[in-house]
Protein backbone atom coordinates (compact mmCIF):
# COMPACT_ATOMS: atom_id res chain seq x y z
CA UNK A 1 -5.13 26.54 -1.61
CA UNK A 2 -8.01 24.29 -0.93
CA UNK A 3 -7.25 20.85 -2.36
CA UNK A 4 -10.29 19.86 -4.78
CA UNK A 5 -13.58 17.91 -3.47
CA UNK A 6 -12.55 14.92 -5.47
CA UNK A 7 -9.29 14.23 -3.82
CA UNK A 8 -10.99 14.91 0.08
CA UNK A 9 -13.68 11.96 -1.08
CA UNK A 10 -11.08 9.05 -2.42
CA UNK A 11 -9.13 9.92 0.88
CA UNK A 12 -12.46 9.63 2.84
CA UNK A 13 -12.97 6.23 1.03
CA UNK A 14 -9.85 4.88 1.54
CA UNK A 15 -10.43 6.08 5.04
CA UNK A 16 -13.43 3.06 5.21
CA UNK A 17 -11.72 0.62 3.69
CA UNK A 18 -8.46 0.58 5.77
CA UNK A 19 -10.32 0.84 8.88
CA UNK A 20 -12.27 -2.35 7.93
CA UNK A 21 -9.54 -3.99 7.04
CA UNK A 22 -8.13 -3.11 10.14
CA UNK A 23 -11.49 -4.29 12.13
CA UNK A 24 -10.64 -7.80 10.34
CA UNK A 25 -7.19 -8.40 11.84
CA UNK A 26 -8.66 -9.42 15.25
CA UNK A 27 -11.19 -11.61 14.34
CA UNK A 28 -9.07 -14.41 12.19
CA UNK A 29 -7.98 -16.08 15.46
CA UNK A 30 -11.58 -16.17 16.84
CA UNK A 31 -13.13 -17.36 13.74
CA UNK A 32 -10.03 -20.26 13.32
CA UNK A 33 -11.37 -21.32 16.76
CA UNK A 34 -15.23 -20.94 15.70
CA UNK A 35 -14.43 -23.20 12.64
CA UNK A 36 -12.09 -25.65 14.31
CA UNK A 37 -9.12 -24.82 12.26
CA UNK A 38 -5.48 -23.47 13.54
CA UNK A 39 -3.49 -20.97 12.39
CA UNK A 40 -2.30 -22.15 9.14
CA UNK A 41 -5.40 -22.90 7.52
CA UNK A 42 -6.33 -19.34 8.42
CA UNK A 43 -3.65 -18.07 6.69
CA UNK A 44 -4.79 -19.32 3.46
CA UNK A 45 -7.39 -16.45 4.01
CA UNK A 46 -4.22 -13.91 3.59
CA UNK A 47 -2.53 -15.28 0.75
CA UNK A 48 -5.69 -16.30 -1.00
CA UNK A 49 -6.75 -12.58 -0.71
CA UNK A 50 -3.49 -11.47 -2.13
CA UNK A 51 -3.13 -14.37 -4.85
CA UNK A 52 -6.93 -12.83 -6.10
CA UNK A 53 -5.62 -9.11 -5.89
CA UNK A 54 -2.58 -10.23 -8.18
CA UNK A 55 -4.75 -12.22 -10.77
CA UNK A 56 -7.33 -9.68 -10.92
CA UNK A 57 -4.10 -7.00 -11.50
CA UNK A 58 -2.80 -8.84 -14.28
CA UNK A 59 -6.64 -9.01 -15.88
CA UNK A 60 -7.38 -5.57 -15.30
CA UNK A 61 -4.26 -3.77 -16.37
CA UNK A 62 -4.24 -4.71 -20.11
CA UNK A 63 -8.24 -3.24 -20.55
CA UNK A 64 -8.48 -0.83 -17.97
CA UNK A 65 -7.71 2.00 -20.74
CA UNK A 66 -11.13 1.23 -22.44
CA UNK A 67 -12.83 1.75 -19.13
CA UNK A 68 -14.39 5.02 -16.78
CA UNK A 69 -12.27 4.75 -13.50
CA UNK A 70 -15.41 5.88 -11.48
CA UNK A 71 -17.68 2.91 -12.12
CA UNK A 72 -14.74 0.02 -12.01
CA UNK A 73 -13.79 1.89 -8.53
CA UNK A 74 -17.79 2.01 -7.52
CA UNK A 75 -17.87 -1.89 -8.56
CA UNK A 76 -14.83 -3.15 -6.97
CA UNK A 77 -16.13 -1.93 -3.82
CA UNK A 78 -19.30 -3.07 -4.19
CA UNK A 79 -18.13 -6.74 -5.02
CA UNK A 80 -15.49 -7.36 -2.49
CA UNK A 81 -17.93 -5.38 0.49
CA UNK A 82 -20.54 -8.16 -0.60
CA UNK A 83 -18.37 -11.16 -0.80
CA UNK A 84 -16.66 -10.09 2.51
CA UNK A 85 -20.83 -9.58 4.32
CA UNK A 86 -21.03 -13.38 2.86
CA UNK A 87 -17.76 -14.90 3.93
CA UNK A 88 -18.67 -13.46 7.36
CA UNK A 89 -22.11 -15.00 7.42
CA UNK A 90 -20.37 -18.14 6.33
CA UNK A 91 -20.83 -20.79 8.52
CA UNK A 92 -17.82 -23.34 7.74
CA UNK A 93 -14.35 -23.12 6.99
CA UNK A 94 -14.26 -23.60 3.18
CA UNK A 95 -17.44 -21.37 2.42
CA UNK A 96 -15.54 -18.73 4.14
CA UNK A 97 -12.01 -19.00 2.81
CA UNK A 98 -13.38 -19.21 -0.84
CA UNK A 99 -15.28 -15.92 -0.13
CA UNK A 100 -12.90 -14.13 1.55
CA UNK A 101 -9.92 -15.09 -1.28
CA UNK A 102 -12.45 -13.91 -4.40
CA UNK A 103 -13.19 -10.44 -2.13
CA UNK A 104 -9.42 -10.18 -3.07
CA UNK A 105 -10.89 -9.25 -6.99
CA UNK A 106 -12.92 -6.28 -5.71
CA UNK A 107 -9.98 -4.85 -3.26
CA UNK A 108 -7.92 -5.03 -6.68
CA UNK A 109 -10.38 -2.93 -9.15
CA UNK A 110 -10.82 -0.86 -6.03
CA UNK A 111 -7.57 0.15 -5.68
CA UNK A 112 -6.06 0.41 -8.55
CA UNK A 113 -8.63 2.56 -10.59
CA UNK A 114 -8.62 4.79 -6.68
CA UNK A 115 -4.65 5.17 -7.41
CA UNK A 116 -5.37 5.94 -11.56
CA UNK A 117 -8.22 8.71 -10.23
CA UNK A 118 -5.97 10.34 -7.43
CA UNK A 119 -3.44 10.74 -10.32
CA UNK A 120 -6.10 12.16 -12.72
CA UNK A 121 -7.09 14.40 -10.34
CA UNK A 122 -4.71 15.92 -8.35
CA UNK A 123 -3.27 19.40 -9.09
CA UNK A 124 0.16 19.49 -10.52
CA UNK A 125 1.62 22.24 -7.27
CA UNK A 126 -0.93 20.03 -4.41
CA UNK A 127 -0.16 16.43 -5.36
CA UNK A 128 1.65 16.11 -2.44
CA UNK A 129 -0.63 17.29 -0.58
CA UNK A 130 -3.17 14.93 -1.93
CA UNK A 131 -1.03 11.74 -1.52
CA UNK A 132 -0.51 12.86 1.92
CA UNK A 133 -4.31 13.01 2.83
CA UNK A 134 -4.93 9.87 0.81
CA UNK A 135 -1.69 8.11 3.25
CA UNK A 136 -2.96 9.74 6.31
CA UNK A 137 -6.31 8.82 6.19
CA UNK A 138 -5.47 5.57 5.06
CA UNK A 139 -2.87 5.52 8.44
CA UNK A 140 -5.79 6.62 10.51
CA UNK A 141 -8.25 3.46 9.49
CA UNK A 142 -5.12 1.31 9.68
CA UNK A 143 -4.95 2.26 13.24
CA UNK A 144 -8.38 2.87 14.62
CA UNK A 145 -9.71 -0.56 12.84
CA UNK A 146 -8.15 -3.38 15.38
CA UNK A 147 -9.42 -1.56 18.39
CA UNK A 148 -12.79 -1.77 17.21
CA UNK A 149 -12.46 -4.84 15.59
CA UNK A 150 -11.62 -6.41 19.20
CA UNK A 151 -14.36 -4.93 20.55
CA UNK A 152 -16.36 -6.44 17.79
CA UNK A 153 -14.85 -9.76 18.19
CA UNK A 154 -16.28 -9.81 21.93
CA UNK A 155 -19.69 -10.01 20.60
CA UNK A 156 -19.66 -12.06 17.44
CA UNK A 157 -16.29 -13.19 15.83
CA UNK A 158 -18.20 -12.84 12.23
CA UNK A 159 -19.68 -9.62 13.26
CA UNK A 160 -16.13 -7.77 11.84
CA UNK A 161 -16.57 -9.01 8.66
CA UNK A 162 -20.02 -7.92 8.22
CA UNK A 163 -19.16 -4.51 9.44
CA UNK A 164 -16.31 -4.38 7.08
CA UNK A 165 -18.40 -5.41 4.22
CA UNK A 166 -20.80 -2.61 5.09
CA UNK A 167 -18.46 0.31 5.16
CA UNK A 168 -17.27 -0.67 1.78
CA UNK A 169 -20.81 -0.46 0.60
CA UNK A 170 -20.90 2.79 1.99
CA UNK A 171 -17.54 3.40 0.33
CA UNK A 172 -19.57 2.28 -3.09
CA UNK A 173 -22.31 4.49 -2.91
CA UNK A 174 -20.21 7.00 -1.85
CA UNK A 175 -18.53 6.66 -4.84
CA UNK A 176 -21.56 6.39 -7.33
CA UNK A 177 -23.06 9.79 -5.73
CA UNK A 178 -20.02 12.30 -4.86
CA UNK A 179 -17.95 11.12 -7.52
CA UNK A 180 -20.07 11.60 -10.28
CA UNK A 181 -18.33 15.12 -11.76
CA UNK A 182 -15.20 13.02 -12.31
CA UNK A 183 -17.32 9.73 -14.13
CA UNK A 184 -15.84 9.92 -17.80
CA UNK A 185 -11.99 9.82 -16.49
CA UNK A 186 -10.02 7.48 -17.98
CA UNK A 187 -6.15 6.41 -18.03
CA UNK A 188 -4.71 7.99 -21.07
CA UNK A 189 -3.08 5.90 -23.62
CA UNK A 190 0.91 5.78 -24.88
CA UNK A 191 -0.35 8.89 -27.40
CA UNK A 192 -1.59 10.81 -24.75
CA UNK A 193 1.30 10.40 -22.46
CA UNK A 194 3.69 11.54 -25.49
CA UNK A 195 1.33 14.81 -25.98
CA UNK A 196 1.84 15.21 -22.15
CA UNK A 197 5.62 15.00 -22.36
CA UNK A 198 7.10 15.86 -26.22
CA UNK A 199 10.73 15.71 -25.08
CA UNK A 200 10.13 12.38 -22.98
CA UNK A 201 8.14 11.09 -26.41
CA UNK A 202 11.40 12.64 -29.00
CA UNK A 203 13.55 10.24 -26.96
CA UNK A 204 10.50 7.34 -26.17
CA UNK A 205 9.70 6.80 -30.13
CA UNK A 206 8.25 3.89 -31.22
CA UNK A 207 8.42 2.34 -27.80
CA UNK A 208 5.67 0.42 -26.68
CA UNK A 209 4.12 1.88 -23.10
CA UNK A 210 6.05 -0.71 -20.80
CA UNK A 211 8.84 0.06 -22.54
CA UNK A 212 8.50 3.50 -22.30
CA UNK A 213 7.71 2.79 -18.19
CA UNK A 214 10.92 1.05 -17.49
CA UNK A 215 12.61 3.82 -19.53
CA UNK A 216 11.01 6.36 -17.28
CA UNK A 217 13.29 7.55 -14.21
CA UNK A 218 10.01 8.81 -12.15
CA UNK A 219 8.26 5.23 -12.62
CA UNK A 220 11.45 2.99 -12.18
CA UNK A 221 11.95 5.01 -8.27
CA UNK A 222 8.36 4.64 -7.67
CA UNK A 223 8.74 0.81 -8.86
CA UNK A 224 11.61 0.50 -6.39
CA UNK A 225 9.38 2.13 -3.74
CA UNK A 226 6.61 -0.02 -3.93
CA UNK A 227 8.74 -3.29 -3.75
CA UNK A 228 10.25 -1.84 -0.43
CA UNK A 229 6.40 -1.14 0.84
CA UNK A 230 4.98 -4.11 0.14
CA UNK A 231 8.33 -6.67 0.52
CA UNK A 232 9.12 -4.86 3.85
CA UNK A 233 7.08 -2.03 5.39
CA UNK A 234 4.19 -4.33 5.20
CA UNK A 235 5.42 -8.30 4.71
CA UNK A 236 8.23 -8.29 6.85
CA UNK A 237 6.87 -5.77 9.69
CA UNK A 238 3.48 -7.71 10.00
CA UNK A 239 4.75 -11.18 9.24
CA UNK A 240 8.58 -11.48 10.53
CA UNK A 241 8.84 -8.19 13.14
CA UNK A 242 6.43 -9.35 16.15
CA UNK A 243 7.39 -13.04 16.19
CA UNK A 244 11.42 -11.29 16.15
CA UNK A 245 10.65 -8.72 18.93
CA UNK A 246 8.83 -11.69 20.71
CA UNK A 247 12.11 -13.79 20.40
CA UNK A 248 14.55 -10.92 22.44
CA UNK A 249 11.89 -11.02 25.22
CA UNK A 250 8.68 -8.78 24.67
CA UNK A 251 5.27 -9.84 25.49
CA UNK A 252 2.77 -9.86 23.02
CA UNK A 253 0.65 -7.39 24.15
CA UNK A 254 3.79 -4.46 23.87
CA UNK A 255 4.57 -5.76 20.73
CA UNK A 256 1.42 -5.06 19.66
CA UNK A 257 1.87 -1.35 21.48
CA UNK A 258 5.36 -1.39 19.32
CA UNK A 259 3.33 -1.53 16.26
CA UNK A 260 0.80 0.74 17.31
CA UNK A 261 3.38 3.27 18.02
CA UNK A 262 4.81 2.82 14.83
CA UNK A 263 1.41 3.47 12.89
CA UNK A 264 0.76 6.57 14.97
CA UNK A 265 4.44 7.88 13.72
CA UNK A 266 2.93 6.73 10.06
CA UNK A 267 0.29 8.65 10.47
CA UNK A 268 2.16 11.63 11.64
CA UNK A 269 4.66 11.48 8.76
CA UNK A 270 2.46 11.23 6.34
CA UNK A 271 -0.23 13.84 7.12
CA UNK A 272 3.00 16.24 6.39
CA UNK A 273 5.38 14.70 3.98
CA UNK A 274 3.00 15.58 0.61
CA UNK A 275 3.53 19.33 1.62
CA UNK A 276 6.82 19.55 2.31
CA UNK A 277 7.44 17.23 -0.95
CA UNK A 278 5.62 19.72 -3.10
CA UNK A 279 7.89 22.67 -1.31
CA UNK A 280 11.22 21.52 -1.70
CA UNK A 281 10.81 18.55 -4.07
CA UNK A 282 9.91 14.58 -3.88
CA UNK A 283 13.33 13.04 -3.87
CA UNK A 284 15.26 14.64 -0.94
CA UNK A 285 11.47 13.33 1.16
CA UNK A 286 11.96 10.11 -0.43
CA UNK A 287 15.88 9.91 0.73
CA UNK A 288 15.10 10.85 4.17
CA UNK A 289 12.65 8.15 4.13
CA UNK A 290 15.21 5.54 3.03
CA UNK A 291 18.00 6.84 5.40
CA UNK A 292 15.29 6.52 8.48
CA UNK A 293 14.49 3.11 7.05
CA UNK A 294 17.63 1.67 6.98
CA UNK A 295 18.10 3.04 10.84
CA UNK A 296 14.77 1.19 11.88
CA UNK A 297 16.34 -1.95 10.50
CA UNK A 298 19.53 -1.55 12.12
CA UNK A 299 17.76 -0.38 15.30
CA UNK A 300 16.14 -3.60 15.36
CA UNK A 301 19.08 -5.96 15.62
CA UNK A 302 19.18 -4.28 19.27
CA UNK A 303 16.08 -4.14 20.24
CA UNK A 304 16.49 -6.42 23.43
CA UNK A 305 18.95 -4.77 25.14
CA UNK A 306 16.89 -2.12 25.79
CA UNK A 307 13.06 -0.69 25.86
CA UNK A 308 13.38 2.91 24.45
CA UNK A 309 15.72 1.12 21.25
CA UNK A 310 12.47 -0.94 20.29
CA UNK A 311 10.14 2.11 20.63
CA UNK A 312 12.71 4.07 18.64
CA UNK A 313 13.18 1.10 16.01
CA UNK A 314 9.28 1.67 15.59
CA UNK A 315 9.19 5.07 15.44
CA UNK A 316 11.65 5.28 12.67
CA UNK A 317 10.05 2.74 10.85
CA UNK A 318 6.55 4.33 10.89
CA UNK A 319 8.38 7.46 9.89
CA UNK A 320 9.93 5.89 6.77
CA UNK A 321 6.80 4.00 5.85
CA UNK A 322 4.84 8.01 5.88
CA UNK A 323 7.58 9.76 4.12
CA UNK A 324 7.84 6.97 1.52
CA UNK A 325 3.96 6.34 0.76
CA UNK A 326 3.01 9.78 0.10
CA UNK A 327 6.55 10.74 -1.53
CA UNK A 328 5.97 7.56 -3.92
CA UNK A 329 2.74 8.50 -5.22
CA UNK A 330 3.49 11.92 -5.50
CA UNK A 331 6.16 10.91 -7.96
CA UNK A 332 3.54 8.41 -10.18
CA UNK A 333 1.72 11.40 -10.56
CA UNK A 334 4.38 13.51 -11.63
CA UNK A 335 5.73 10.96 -14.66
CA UNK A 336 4.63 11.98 -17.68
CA UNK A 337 3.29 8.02 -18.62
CA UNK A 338 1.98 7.84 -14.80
CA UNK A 339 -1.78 8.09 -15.92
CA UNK A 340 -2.00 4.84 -18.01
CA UNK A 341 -3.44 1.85 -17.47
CA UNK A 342 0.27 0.29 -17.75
CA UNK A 343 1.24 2.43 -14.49
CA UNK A 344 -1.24 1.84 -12.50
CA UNK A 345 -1.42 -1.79 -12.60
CA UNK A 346 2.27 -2.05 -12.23
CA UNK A 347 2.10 -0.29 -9.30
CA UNK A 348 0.00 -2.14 -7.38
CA UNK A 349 1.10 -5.49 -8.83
CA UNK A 350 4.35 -4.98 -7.91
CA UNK A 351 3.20 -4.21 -4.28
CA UNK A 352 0.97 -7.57 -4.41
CA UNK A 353 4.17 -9.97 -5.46
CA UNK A 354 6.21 -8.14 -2.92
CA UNK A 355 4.22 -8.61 -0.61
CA UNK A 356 3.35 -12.44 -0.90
CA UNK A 357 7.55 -12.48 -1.61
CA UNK A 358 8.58 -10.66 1.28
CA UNK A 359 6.90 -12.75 4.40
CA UNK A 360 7.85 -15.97 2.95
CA UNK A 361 11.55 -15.50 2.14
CA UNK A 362 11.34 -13.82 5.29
CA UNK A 363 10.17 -16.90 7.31
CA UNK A 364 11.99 -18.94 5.45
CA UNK A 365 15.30 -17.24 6.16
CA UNK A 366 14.03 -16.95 9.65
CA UNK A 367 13.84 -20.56 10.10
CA UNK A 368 16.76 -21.39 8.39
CA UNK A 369 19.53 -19.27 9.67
CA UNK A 370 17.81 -17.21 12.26
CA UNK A 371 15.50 -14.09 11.95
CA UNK A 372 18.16 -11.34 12.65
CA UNK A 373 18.88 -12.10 9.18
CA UNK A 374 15.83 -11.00 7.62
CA UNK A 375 17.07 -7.90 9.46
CA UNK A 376 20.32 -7.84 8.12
CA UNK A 377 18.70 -8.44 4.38
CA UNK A 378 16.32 -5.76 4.81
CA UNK A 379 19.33 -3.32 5.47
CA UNK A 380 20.99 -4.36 2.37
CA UNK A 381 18.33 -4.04 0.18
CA UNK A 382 17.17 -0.62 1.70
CA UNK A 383 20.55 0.72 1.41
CA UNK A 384 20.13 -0.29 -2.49
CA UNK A 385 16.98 1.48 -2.97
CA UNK A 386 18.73 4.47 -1.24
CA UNK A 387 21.09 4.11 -4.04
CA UNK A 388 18.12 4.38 -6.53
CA UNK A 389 16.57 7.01 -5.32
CA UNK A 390 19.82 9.30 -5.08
CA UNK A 391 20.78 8.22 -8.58
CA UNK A 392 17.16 9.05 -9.65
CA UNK A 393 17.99 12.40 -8.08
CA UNK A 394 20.37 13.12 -10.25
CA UNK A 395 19.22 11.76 -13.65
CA UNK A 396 16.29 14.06 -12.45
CA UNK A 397 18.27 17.12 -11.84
CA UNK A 398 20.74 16.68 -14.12
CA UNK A 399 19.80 14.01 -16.93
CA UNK A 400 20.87 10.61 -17.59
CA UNK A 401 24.80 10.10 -18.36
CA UNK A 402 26.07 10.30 -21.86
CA UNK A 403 26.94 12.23 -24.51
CA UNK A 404 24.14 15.20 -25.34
């Protein structure tokens, strides 16, 4: 069955914005240079992104329920593709980090009222299917976006920014004219979850929502999930792994082939993960991703003695990173209180203090004891989350422990 129009135009949008992002990469070097600035001072332009996705988060969650998902996800890209045109026609260093960091509050509304739609929308027997797309298309940007965005760098190291800022534009309008059949959605309140799920509500009663959500063995694995994907499959592989793999005697530019290897092997999982999930069930997807996760890491602490153990150690990692993203959203989805405002913004806050958490314990640790010990960290709390998920497996097959 044909997956509905809605779901093939939020994966087409997330499609622009990764790529952008992607185009962005490149050009932070270059424009350090252009501004007369090192590395550190660009940095700021990372964590004061992220720092603005997590305040906006916490704003947004608590009123998002009085508001149409369409418009805040037509406004969010609107706002943070204009601030991001600016902060590349921004000719000094502060100008440009202050614009760049407040783009962060757009990327925020965009994403998390995206997530809240997908779940709206997608059909109960294809939401695999439709996390999948929305993960592969995402994977596809994520790749295809620093090839171009060297190329762009060539001619103008602000002209990636500007092109960035334009396809999320186009992402906006996008929104405003293809989306409009889906405009009055909302995120449901704690009611409308209980009407959703009467057994989950019998045992839920007189919770409040987050307590309801931490109570909730669908949310609590995709919780888990989330912390892994932003603390690890994106802090510690973009911040920690190509300084490590530089360290056992790689050159930059393979490293940088490593990684592209490993999105391509995203990309690949991914595109089929949602339909196998919705065939023979999320959580034995989302234990194979785990299990190839916690061979990646292990991989790793080998990597130098040999070429074909680093390409595997990316391979497995990109393969853990597909199976996981469109397993985990999948599940948010499938819980009965995963349509509130309260789930959304969890999700994606979670991801957002992960992943400021993960690359600086990570460097930290690095520096301190040596950075085969982020490695070694990683394995131990992946092997945890494995636990989680094959304890959720069983609450979910067989109910929580206890007398009936």
């Amino acid at each position: 069955m044909r997956l509905p129009r809605e779901v093939m135009i939020l994966a087409f949008i997330s499609f622009l914005s990764s790529i952008g992002l992607g185009i962005v990469v490149p050009s932070l070097p270059a424009l350090g240079a252009a501004y007369g600035v090192g590395i550190a001072a660009m940095s700021v332009a990372i964590s004061g992104f992220a720092a603005a996705r997590l305040l906006t988060n916490l704003a947004l969650t608590p009123i998002l329920r009085r508001m149409r998902l369409q418009p805040v996800l037509a406004i969010g890209l609107a706002f943070q593709g204009l601030t991001t045109i600016t902060a590349g026609l921004a000719q000094d260093y502060t100008s440009f980090i202050l614009l760049r960091s407040i783009s962060g509050a757009g990327s925020a509304a965009f994403t998390i009222a995206a997530t809240a739609l997908m779940v709206a929308v997608a059909p109960p027997d294809r939401r695999g299917r439709s996390m999948s797309l929305l993960a592969a298309m995402t994977g596809i940007g994520t790749v295809s976006g620093p090839a171009l965005g060297g190329l762009l760098v060539t001619i103008d190291p602000h002209l990636p920014l500007i092109v960035y800022g334009a396809s999320l534009c186009v992402a906006a309008v996008v929104t405003l004219v293809f989306l409009h059949r889906v405009r009055g959605i909302r995120t449901i309140s704690r009611e409308a979850a209980e009407e959703a799920d009467p057994e989950a509500a019998a045992v839920g009663a007189g919770r409040s929502i987050l307590r309801r959500l931490l109570s909730d063995n669908l949310f609590i694995t995709v919780i888990v999930c989330q912390a892994v994907n932003g603390g690890l499959y994106y802090g510690v592989r973009s911040a920690i792994l190509p300084t490590y793999m530089e360290l056992v005697g790689y050159t930059a530019g393979f490293v940088g082939l490593l990684l592209t290897v490993g999105a391509v092997s995203q990309v690949v999982a991914s595109t089929g993960a949602g339909t196998m999930s919705d065939r023979i069930g999320r959580f034995p997807m989302l234990v194979g991703s785990y299990v190839a996760a916690v061979a990646s890491f292990t991989l790793f602490l080998f990597a130098g003695a040999a070429v074909a153990i680093a390409v595997l150690s990316f391979v497995m990692l990109g393969l853990a990173s597909g199976l996981q993203q469109s397993t985990a959203g999948a599940l948010l989805a499938d819980s009965p209180n995963g349509r509130t405002a309260a789930a959304a913004g969890i999700y994606w806050i979670t991801f957002d203090v992960t992943a400021i958490i993960g690359p600086t314990v990570g460097g930290i640790v690095a520096e301190a004891v040596g950075t085969q010990w982020v490695l070694i960290g990683g394995v131990v709390l992946l092997v945890a989350a494995l636990g989680n998920a094959l304890r959720a497996w069983w609450v979910s097959a067989h109910g929580p422990p206890g007398p009936k």
